[in-house]
Protein backbone atom coordinates (compact mmCIF):
# COMPACT_ATOMS: atom_id res chain seq x y z
CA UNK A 1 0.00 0.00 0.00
CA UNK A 2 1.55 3.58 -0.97
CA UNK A 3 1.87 6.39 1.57
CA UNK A 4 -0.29 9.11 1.07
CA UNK A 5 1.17 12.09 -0.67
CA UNK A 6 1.99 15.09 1.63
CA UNK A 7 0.90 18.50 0.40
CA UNK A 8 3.33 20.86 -0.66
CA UNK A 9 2.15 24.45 -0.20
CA UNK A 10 4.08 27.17 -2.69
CA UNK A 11 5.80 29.44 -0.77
CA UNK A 12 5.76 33.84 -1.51
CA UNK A 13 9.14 32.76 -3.02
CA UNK A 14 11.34 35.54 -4.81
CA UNK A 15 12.39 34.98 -8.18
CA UNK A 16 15.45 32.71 -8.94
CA UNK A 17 18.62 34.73 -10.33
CA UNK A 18 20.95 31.91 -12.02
CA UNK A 19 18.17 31.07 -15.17
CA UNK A 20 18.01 32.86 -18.36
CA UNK A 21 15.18 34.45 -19.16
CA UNK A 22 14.25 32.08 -21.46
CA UNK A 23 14.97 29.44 -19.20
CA UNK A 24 12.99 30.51 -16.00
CA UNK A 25 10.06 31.64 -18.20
CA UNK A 26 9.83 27.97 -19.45
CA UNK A 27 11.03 25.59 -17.33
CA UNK A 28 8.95 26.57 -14.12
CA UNK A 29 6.52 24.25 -15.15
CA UNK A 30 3.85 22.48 -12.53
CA UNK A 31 3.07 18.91 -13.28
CA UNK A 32 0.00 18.20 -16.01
CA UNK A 33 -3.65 17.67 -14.80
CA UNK A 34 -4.97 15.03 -17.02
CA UNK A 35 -8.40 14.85 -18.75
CA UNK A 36 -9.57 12.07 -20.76
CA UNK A 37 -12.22 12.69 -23.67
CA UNK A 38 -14.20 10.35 -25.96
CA UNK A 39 -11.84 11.23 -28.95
CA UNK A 40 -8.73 13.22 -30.54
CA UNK A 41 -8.84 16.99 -29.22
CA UNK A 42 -9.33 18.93 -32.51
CA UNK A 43 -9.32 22.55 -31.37
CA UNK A 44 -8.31 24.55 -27.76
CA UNK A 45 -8.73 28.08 -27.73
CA UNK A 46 -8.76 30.60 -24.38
CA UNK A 47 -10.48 33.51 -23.91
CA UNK A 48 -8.72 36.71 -23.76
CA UNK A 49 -10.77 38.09 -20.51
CA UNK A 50 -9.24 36.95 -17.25
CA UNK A 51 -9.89 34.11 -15.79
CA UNK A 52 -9.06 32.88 -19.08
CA UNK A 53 -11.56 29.96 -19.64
CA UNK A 54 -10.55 28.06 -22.65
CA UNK A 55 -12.93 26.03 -24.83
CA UNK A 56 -12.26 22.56 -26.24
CA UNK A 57 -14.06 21.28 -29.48
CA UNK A 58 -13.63 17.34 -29.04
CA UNK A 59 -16.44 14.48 -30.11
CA UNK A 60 -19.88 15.94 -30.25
CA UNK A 61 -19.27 18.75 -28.05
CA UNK A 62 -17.48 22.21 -27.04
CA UNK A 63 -16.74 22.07 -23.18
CA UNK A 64 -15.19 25.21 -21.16
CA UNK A 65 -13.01 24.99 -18.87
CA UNK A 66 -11.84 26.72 -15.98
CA UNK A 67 -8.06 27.00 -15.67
CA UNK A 68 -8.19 27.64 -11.71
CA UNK A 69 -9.98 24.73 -10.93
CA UNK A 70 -9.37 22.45 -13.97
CA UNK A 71 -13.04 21.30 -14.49
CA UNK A 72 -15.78 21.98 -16.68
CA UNK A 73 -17.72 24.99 -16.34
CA UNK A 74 -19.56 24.49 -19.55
CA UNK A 75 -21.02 21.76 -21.84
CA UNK A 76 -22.17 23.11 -25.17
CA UNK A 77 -23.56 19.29 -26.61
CA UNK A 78 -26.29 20.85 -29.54
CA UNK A 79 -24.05 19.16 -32.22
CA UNK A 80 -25.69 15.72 -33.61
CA UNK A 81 -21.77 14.70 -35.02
CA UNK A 82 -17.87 15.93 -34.23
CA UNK A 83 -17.86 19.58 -33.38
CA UNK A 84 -14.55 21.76 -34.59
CA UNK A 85 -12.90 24.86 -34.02
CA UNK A 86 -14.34 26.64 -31.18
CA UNK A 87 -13.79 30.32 -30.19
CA UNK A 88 -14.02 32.61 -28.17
CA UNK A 89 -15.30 36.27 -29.12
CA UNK A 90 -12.33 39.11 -28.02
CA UNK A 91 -15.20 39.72 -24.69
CA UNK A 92 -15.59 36.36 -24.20
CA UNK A 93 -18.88 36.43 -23.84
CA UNK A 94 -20.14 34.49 -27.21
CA UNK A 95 -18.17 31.43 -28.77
CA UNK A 96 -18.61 30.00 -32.26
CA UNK A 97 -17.91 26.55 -33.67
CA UNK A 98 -17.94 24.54 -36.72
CA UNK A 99 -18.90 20.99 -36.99
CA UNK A 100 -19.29 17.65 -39.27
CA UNK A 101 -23.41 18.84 -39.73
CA UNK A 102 -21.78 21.81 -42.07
CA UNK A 103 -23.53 24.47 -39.61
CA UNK A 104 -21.94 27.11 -37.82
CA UNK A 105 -23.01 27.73 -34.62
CA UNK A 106 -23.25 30.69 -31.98
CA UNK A 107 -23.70 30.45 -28.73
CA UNK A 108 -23.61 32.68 -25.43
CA UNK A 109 -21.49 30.81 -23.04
CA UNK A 110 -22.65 32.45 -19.54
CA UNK A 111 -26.05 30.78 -20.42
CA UNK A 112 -24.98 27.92 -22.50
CA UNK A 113 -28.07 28.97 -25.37
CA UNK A 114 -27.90 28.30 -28.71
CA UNK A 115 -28.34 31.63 -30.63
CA UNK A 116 -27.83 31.39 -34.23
CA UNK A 117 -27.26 29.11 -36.94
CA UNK A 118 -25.86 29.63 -39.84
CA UNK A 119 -26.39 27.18 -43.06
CA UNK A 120 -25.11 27.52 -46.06
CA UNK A 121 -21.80 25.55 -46.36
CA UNK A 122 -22.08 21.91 -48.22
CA UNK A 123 -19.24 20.01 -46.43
CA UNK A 124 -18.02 20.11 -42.61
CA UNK A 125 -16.56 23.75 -40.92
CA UNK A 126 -13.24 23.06 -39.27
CA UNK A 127 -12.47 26.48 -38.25
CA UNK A 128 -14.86 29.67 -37.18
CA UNK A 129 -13.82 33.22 -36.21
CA UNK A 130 -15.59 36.64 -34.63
CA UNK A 131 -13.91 39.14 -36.81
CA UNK A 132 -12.08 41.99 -35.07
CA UNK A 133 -14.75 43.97 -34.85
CA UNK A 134 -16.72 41.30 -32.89
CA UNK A 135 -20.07 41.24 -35.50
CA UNK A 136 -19.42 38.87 -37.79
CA UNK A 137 -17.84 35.61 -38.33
CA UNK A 138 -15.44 33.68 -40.62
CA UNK A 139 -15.87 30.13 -41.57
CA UNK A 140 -13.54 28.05 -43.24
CA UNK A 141 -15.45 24.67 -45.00
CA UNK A 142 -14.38 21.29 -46.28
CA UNK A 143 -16.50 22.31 -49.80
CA UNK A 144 -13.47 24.15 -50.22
CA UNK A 145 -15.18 27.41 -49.43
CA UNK A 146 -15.43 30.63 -47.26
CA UNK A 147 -18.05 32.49 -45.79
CA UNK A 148 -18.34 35.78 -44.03
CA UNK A 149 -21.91 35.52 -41.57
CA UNK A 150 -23.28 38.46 -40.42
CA UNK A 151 -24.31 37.91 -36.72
CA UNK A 152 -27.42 40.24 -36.08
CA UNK A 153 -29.22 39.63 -39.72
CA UNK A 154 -28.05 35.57 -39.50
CA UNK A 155 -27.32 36.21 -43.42
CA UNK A 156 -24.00 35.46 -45.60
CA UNK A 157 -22.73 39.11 -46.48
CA UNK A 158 -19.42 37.17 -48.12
CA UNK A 159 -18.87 34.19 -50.12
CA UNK A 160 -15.32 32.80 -51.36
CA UNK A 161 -16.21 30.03 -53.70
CA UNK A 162 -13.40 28.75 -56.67
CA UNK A 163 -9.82 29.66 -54.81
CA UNK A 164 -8.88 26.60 -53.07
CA UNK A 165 -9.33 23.18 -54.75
CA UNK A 166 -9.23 21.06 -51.64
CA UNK A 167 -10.13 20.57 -48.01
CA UNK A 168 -9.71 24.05 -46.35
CA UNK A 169 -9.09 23.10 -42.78
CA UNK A 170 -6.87 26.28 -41.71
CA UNK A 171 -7.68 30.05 -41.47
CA UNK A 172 -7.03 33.00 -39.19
CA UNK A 173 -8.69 36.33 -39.07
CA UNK A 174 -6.31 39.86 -39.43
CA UNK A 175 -6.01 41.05 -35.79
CA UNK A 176 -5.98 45.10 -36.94
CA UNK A 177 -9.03 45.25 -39.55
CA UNK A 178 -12.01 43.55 -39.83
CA UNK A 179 -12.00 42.97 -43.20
CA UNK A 180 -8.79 40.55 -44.01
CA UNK A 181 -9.17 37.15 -43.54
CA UNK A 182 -6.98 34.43 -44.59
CA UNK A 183 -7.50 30.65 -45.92
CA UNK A 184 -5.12 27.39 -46.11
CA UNK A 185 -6.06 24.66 -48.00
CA UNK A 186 -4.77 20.83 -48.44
CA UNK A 187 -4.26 21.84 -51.78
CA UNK A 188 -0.92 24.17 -50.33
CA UNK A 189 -2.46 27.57 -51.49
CA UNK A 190 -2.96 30.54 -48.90
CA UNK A 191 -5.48 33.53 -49.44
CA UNK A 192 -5.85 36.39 -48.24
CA UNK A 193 -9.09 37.87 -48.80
CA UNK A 194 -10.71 41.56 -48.70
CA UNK A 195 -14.47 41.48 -47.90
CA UNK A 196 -14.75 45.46 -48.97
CA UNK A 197 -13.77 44.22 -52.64
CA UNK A 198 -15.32 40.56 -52.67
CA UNK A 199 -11.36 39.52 -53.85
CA UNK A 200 -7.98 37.72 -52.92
CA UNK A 201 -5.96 40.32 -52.17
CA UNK A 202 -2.38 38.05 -51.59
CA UNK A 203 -2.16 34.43 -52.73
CA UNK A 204 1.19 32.69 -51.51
CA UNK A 205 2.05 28.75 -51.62
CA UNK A 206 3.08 26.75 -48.93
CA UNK A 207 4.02 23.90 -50.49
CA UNK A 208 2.64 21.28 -48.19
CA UNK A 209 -1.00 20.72 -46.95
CA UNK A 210 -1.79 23.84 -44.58
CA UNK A 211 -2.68 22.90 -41.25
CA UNK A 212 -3.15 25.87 -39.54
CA UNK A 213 -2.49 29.93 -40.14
CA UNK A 214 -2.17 32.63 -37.31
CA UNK A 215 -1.30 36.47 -37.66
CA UNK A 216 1.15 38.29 -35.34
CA UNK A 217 -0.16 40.87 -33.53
CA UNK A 218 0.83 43.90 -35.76
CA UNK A 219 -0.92 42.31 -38.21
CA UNK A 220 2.08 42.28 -40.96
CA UNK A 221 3.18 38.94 -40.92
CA UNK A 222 1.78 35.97 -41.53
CA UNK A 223 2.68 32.40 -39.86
CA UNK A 224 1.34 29.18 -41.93
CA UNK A 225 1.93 25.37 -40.13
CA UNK A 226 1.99 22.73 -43.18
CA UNK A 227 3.71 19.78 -43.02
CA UNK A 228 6.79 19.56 -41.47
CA UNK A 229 7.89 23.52 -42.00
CA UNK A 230 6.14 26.67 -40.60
CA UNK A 231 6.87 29.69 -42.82
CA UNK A 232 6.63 33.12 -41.48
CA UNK A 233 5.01 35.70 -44.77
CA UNK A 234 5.51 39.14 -45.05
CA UNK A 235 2.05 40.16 -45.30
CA UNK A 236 2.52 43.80 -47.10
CA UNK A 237 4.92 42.65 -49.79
CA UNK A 238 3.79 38.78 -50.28
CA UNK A 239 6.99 37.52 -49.66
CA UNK A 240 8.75 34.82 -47.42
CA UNK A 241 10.73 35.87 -44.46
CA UNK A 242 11.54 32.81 -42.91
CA UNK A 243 11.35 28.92 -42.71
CA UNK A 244 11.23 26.99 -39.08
CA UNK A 245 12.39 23.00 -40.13
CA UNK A 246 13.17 21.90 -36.80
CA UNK A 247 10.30 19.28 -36.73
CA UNK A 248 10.28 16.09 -38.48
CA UNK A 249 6.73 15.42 -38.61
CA UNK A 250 3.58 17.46 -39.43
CA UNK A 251 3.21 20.84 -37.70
CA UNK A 252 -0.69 20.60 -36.75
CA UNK A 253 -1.19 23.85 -34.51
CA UNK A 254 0.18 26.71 -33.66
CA UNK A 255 -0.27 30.21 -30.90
CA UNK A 256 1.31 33.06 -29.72
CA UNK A 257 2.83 33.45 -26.10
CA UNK A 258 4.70 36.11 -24.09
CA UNK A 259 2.52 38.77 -25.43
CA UNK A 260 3.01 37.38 -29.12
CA UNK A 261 7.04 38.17 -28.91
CA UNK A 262 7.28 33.96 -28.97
CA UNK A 263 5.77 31.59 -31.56
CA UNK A 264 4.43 28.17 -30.20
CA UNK A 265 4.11 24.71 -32.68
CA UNK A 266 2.72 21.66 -31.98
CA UNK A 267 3.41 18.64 -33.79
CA UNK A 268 2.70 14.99 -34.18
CA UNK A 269 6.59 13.95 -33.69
CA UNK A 270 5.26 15.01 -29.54
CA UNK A 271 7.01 18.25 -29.40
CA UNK A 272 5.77 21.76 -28.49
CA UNK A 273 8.16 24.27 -29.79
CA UNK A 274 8.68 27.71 -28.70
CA UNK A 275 10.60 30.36 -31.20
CA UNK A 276 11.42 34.14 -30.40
CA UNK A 277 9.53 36.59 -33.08
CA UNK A 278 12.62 38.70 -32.97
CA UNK A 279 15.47 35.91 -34.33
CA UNK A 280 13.10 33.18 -35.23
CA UNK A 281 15.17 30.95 -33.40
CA UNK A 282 14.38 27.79 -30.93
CA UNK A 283 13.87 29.08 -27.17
CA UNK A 284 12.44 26.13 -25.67
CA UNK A 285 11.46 22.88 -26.52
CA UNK A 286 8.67 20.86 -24.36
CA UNK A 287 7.92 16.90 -25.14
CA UNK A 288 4.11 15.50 -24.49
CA UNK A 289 3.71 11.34 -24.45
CA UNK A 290 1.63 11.30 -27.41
CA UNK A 291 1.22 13.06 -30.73
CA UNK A 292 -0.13 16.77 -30.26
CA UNK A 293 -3.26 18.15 -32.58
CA UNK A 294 -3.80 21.35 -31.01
CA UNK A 295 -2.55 23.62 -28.23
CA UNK A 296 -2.74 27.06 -27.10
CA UNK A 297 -1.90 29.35 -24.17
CA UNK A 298 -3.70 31.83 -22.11
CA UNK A 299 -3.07 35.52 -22.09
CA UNK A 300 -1.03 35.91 -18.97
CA UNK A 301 1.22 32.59 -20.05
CA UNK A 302 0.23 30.84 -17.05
CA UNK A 303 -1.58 27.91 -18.33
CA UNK A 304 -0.64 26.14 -21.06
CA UNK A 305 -3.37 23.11 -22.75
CA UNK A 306 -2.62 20.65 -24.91
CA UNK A 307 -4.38 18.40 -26.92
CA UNK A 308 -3.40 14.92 -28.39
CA UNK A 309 -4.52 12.23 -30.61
CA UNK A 310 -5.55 9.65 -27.63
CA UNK A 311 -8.37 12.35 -26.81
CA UNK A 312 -6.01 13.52 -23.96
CA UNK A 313 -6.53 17.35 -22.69
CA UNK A 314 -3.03 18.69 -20.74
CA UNK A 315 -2.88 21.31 -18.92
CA UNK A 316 0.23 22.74 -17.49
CA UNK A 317 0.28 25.84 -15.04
CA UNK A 318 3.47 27.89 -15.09
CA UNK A 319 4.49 28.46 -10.98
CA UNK A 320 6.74 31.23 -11.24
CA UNK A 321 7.27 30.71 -7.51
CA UNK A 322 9.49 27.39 -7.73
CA UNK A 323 13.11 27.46 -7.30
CA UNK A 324 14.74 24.90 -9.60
CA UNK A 325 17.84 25.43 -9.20
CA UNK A 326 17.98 25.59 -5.09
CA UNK A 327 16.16 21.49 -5.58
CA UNK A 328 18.98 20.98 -8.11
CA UNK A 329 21.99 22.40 -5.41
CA UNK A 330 20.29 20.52 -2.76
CA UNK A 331 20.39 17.55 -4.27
CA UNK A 332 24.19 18.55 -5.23
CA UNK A 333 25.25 19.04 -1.28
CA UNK A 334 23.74 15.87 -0.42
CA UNK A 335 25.79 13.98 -3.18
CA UNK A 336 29.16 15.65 -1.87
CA UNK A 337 28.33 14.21 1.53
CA UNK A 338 28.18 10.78 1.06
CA UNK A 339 31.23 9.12 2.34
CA UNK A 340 32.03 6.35 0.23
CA UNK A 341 34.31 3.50 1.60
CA UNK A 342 35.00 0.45 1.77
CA UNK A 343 37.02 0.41 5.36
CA UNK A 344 33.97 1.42 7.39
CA UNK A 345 30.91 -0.67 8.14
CA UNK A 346 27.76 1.71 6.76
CA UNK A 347 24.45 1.57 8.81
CA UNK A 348 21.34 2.09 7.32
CA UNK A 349 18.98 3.40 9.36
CA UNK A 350 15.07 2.86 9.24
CA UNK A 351 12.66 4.77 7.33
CA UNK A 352 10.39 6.51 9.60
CA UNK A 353 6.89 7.60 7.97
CA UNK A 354 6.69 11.13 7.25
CA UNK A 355 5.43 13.58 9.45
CA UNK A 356 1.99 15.22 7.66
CA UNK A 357 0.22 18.57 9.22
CA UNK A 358 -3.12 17.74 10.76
CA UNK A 359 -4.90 19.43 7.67
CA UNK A 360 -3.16 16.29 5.67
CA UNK A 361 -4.49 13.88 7.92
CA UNK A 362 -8.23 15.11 7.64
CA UNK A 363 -7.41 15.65 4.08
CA UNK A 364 -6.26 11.81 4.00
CA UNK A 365 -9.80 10.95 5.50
CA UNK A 366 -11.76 12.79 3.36
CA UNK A 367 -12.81 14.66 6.53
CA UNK A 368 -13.15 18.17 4.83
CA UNK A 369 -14.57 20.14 7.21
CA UNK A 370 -12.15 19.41 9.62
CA UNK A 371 -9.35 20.37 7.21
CA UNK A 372 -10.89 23.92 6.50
CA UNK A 373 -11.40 24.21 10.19
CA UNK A 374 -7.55 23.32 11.11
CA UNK A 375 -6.19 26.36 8.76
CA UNK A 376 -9.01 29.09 9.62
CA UNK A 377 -7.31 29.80 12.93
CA UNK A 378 -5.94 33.06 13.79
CA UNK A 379 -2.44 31.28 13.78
CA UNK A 380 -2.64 30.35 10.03
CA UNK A 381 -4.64 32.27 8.38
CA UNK A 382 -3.68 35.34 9.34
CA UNK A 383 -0.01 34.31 9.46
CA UNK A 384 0.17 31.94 7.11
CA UNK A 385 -2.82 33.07 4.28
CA UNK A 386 -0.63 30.97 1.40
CA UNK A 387 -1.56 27.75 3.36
CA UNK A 388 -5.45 28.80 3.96
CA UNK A 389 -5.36 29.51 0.17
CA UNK A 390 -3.83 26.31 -0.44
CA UNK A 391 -6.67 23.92 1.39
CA UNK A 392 -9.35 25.96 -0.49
CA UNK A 393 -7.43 24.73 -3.77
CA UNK A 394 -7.18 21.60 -2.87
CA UNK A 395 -11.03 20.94 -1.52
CA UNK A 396 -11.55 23.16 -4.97
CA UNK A 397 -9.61 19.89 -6.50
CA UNK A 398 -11.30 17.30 -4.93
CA UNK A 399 -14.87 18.63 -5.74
CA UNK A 400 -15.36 18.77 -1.49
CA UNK A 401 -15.42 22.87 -1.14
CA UNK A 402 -19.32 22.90 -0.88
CA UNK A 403 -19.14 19.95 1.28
CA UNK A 404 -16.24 21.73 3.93
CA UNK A 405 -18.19 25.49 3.71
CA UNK A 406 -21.59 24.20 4.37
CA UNK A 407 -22.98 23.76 7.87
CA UNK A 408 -21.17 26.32 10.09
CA UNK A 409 -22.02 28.58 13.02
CA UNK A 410 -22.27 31.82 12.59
CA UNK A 411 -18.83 32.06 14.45
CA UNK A 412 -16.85 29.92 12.39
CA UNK A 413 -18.38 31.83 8.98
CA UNK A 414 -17.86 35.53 10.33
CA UNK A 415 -14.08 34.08 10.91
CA UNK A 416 -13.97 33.07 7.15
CA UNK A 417 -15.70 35.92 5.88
CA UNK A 418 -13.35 37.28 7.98
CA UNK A 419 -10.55 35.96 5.96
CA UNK A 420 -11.50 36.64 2.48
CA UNK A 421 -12.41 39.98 3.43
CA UNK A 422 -8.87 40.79 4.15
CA UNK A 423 -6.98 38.51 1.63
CA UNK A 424 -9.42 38.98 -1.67
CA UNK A 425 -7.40 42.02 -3.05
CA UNK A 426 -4.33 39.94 -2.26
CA UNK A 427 -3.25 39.77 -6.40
CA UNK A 428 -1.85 36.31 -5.58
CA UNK A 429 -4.75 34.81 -3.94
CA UNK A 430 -7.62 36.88 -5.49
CA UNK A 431 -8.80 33.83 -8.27
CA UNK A 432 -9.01 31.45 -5.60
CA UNK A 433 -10.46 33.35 -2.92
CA UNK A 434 -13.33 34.76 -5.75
CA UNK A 435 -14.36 31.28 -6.06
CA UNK A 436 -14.85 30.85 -2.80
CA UNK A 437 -16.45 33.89 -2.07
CA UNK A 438 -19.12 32.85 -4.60
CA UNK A 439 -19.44 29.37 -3.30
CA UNK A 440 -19.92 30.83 0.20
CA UNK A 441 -22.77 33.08 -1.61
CA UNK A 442 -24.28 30.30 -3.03
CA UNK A 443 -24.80 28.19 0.12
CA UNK A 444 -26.06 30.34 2.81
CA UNK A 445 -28.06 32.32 0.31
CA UNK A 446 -31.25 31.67 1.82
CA UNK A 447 -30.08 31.95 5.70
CA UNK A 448 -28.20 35.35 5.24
CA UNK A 449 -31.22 37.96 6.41
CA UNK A 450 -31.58 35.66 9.42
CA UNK A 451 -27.89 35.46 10.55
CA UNK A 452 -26.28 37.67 12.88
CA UNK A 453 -25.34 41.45 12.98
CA UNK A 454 -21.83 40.45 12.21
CA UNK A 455 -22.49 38.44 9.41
CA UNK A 456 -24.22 40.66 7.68
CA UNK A 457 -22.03 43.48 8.55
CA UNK A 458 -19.04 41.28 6.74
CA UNK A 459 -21.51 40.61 3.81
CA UNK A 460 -21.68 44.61 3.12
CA UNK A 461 -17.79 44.88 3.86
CA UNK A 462 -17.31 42.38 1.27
CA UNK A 463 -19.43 43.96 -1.31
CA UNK A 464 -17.85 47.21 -0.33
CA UNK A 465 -14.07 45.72 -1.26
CA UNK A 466 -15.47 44.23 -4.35
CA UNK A 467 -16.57 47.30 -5.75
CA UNK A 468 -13.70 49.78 -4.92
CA UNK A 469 -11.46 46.70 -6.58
CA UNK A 470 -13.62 46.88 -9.91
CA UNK A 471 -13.38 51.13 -9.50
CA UNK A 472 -9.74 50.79 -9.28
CA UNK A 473 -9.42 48.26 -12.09
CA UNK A 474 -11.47 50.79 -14.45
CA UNK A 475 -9.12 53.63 -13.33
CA UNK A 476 -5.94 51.54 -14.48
CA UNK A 477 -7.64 50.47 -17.60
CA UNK A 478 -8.57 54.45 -18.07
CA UNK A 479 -4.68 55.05 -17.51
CA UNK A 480 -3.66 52.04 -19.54
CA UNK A 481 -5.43 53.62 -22.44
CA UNK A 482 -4.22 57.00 -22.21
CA UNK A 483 -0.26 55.47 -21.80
CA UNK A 484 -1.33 53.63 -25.36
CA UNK A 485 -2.57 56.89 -26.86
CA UNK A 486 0.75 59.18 -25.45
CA UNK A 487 3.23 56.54 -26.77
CA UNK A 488 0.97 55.82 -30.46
CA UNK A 489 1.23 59.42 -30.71
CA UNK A 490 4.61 59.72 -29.90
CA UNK A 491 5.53 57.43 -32.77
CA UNK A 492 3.03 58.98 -35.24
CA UNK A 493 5.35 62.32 -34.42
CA UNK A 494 8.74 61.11 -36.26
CA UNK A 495 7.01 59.75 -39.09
CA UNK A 496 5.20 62.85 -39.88
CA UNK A 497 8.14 64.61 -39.29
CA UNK A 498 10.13 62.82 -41.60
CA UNK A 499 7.52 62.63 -44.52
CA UNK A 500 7.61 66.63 -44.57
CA UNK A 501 11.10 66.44 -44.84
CA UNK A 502 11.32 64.59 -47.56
CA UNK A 503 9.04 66.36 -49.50
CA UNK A 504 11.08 69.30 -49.11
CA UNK A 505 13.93 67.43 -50.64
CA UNK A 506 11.75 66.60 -53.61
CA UNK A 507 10.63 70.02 -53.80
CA UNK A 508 14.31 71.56 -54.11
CA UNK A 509 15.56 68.71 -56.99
CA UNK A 510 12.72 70.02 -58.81
């Protein structure tokens, strides 16, 4: 019988000096949570609103995820066969997929409705997009087609019929205008179309069946995934800048991280691939068990998901809060002292079972109440808040959160109301301690207006903290904007500068 695994809380740990930058952006990786699904994972995508759910399009359905707790948050199942390409709208608040039916689909993901479909496509959508501007959407068809839908009239106001003559199964829309969209098709080609003129605007070949397409976020290059090469384009002047060979079989997905300054492959030879924008050169290289078909990475590069053939979803959480290389000179002290000889008689002492924390033990016996009560004491949680934090994560883990918060005295839930009062605008333990603030909403919903004077003076502190952290979040988005504005301006400057110049050059040849 195997011991049972002692929890290791992270630590408010500073950052570790002797990595690259490269190197400690990368390698401070957790170990995978595992999800199995009924089939091959065709399509991940995140949404780019925190808390960065991310969507996966696998069998007959589109589930959401929630990349704090690792479970399913949403099941969108109103596809009769396979369901592909899934995404998320730039709010987040509306999703569209393809699927094998040859229908593209709309839905609003708070509320899991269906709200449009669009028909019109003869052959299965593997890829749908909201276009920049958020009201319409691209879709990218196996009749070797594309379609622009318009989302409030439900009609086609684009149809790209005769450029491809195979499968289309890639496409990506242009991240500054609403209007570009681009195509990749088995049959190598790439398009770039213009929905203002109904035309191809830049046609480029890839030379191998395109798998997938993605624009960087200036919008001037182009990145295409098709066999075993991903070529970056140069969007303005149609030509290629560069070729990325390192993989030796076919590239099937690829994403942006750090902000888009790093490109990330997946491939069926098991490898994720990161490159720097700037050289184009390998940065990091991560290997999965099993062939990889899609993959993508949230906004603030914390969580990276996977998906692979074997219908296996992975997903990775970068802890920035690890020291690697204090294990790694650990492990190097204890080497240097081991004595080694042959003159002495060595004694080898007994193992002794390690000593768990009491919160362990109840943990252990699935006694979860008891191991919420052990860490909100003045001693911990107010001393220790990283190990309160911790339980909640775990009992978040185990599905037993409801189970530990329900039932208390009004004593014991002024104490944790208490606690997530004080520690919610903590930027560290905020996501957890929103869930539980919620889940502590949810169960003493109906017993709130006949608890106690404290309680309900905590409730009204809480909703007090809650709203001057949304004011204050609106005032740095207000600043954020202006900062934008000063330093787009501030570029716009030299450029206008220069362009009078040389006109006044032209002006005195002539």
């Amino acid at each position: 019988m195997t011991s049972f695994k002692k929890s290791f809380v992270k630590p408010f740990a500073r950052p570790n000096d002797s990595y690259t930058v490269e190197d400690s952006y990368w390698k401070k990786l957790t170990s995978p949570v595992l999800v199995k699904e009924f089939g091959p994972i065709d399509y991940i995508n995140f949404s780019r609103r925190s808390p960065y759910h991310f969507a996966v399009s696998c069998s007959a359905r589109v589930q959401v995820y929630n990349p704090v707790t690792k479970v399913v948050t949403k099941n969108l199942n109103k596809f009769k066969e396979a369901a592909y390409g899934a995404s998320f709208r730039r709010d987040g608040k509306l999703l569209c997929a393809g699927g094998e039916e040859s229908i593209v689909r709309l839905f609003e993901v708070n509320t899991k409705s269906m709200l449009r479909q669009f028909r019109g496509h003869k052959a299965a959508v593997h890829r749908t997009f909201f276009t920049r501007d958020g009201h319409h959407i691209a879709s990218f068809s196996d009749d070797k087609t594309v379609s622009l839908w318009d989302i409030s009239s439900q009609q086609i106001s684009g149809h790209f019929e005769g450029y491809h003559t195979d499968y289309i199964r890639a496409g990506c829309v242009s991240p500054i205008s609403e209007n570009l969209f681009v195509s990749g098709g088995y049959d190598k080609k790439i398009n770039m179309f213009d929905s203002r003129t109904k035309s191809v605007t830049l046609s480029v070949d890839h030379e191998a069946p395109v798998e997938s397409l993605m624009f960087l976020p200036s919008g001037s290059l182009l990145i295409s995934a098709g066999g075993t090469e991903v070529r970056i384009w140069d969007v303005l002047a149609g030509k290629l800048l560069a070729k990325l060979t390192q993989n030796h079989k076919t590239v099937t997905a690829l994403c942006l991280a750090k902000q888009g300054t790093a490109i990330v492959t997946a491939s069926l030879d098991k490898h994720v691939k990161i490159y720097n924008v700037s050289t184009f050169q390998l940065s990091h290289d991560i290997t999965y068990p099993s062939a990889v078909l899609s993959i993508d990475i949230s906004m603030d590069d914390k969580t990276i998901v996977a998906g692979t053939v074997d219908g296996i979803v992975n997903i990775t959480k970068r802890d920035t809060s690890i020291k690697h290389n204090m294990k790694n000179k650990t492990r190097q002290a204890r080497a240097a002292a081991i004595v080694q000889s042959d003159s002495i008689d060595m004694t080898v002492p007994m193992m002794q079972p390690d000593q768990m924390s009491k919160f362990d033990t109840a943990l252990r016996k699935f006694n979860y109440s008891q191991a919420l009560d052990l860490v909100l004491v003045h001693a911990v949680a107010f001393k220790k808040p990283h190990v309160t934090v911790y339980v909640f994560d775990e009992l978040c883990r185990r599905n037993g959160l409801v189970q530990a918060i329900s039932g208390r005295n009004p004593k014991q839930l002024s104490f944790l109301l208490n606690f997530i009062v004080r520690y919610i605008g903590v930027r560290k333990l905020s996501k957890t301690l929103t869930h539980v603030a919620s889940t502590v909403i949810d169960c003493y919903w109906d017993s709130f207006e006949t608890s106690t004077l404290e309680v309900r003076a905590l409730l009204t502190k809480l909703h007090t903290v809650v709203e001057n952290e949304i004011l204050l979040t609106k005032r740095m988005l207000a600043i954020d904007g202006l900062v934008k504005m000063l330093l787009i301006s501030s570029e716009a400057i030299p450029d206008a500068s220069q362009t009078v110049q040389n006109e006044n050059k032209v002006e005195l040849k002539t």
